[in-house]
N, C-alpha and C. Protein backbone atom coordinates (compact mmCIF):
# COMPACT_ATOMS: atom_id res chain seq x y z
N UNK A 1 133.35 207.83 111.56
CA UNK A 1 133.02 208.02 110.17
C UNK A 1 131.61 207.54 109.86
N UNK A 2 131.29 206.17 110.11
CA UNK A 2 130.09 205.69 110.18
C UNK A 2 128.55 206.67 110.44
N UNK A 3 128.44 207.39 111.68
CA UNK A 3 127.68 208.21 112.41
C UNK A 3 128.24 209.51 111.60
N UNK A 4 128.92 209.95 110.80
CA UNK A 4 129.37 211.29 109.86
C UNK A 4 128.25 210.97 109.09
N UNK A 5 128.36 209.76 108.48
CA UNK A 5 127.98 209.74 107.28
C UNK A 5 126.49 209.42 107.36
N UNK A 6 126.02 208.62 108.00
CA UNK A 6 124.52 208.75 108.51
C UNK A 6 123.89 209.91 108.98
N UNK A 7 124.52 210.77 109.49
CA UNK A 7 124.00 212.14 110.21
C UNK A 7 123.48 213.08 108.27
N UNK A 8 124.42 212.60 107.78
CA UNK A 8 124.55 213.54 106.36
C UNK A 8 123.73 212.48 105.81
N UNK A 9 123.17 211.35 105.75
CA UNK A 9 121.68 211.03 104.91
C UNK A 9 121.22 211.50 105.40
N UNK A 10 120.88 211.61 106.98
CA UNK A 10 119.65 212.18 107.71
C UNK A 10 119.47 213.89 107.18
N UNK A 11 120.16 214.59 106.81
CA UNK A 11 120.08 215.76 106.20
C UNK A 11 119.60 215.86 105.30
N UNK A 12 120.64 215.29 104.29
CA UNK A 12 119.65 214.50 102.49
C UNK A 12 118.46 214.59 102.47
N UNK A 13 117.79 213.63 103.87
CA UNK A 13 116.85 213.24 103.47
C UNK A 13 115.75 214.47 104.08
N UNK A 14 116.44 214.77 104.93
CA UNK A 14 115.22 216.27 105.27
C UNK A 14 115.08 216.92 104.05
N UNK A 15 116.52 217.06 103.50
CA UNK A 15 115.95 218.74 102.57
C UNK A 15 115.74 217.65 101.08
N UNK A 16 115.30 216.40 101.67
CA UNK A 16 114.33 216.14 99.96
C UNK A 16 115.55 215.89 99.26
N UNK A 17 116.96 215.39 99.24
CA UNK A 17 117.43 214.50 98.70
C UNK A 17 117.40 213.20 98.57
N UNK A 18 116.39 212.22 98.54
CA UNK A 18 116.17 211.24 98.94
C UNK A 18 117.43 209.96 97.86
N UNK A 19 117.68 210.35 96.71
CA UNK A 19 118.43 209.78 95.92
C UNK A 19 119.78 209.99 96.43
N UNK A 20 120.24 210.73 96.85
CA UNK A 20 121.31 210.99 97.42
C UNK A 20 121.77 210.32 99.11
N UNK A 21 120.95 210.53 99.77
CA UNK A 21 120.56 209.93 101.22
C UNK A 21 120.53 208.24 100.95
N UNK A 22 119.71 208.21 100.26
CA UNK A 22 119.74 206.20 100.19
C UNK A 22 121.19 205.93 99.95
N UNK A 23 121.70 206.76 98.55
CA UNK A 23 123.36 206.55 98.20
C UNK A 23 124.20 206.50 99.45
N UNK A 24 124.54 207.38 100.42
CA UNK A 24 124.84 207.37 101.65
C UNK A 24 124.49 206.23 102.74
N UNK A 25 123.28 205.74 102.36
CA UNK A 25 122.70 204.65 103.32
C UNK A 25 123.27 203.37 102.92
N UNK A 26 122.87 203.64 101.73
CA UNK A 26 123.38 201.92 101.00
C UNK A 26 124.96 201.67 100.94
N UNK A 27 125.94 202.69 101.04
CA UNK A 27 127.35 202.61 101.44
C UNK A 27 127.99 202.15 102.58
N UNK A 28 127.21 202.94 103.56
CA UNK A 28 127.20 202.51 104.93
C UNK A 28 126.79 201.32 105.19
N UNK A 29 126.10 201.00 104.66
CA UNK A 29 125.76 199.46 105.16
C UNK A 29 126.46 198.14 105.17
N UNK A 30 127.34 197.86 104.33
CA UNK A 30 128.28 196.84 104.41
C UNK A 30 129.30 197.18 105.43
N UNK A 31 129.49 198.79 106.22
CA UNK A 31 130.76 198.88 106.52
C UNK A 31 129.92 198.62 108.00
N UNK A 32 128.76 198.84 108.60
CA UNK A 32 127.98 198.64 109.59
C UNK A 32 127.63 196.84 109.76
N UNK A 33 127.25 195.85 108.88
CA UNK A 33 127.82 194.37 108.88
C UNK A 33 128.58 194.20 109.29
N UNK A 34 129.65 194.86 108.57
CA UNK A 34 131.13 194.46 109.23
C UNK A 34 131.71 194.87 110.82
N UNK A 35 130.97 195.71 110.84
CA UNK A 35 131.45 196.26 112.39
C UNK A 35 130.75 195.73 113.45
N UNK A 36 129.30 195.28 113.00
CA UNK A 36 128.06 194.59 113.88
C UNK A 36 127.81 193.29 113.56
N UNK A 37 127.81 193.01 112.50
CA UNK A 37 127.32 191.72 112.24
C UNK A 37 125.82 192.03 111.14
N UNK A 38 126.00 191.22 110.15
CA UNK A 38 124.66 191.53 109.48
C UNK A 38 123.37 191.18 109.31
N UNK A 39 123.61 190.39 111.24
CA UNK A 39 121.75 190.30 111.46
C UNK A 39 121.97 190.97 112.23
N UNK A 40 122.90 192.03 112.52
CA UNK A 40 122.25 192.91 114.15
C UNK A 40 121.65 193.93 114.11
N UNK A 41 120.69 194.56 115.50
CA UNK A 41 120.00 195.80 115.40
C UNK A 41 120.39 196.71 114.34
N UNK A 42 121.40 197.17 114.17
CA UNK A 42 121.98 198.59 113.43
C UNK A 42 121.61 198.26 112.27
N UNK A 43 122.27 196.54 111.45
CA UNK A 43 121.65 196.43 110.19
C UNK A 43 120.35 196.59 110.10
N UNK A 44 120.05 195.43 110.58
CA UNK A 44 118.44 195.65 110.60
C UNK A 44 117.65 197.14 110.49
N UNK A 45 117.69 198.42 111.48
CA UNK A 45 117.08 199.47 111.75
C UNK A 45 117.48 200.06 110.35
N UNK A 46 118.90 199.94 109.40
CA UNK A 46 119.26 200.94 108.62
C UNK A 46 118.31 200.25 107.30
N UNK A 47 118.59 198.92 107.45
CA UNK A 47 117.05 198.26 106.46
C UNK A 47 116.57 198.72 106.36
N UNK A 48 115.28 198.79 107.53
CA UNK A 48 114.54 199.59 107.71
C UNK A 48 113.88 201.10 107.02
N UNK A 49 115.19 201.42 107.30
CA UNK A 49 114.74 202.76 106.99
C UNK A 49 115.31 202.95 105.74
N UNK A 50 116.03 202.34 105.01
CA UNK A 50 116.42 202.69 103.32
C UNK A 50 115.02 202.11 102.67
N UNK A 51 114.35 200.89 103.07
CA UNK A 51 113.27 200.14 102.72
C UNK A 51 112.56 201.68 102.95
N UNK A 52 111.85 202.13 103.66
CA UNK A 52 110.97 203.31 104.17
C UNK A 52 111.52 204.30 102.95
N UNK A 53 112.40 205.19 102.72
CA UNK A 53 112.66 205.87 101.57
C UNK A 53 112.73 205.33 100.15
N UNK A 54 113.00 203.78 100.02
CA UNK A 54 112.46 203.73 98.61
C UNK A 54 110.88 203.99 98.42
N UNK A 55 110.61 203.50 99.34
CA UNK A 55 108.74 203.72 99.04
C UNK A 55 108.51 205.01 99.55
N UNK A 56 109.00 205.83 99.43
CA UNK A 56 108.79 206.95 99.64
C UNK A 56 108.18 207.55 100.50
N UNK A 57 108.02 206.72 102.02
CA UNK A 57 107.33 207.35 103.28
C UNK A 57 108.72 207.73 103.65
């Protein structure tokens, strides 16, 4: 489910849903803590990259 639902921001965010894609990102993310831990790579990288779409790169 996790990798469903990330694959479908990564879409969002191609076709320029970016409000929608973060929504998707920022959901996923507590359930990715919980499965990893919320200092690990996965958190961290999905940081990352929700940080990167608010500022709009």
């Amino acid at each position: 489910m996790l990798e469903t639902r990330f694959v479908i921001a990564q879409m969002l965010a191609a076709a320029a849903r970016t409000d929608e894609a973060l929504t998707e990102l920022e959901a996923i993310r507590p359930l990715l803590a919980d499965a990893f831990g919320p200092e690990s790579t996965q958190v961290r990288n999905l940081n990352r990259q929700i940080e990167r779409m608010r500022e709009g790169g």
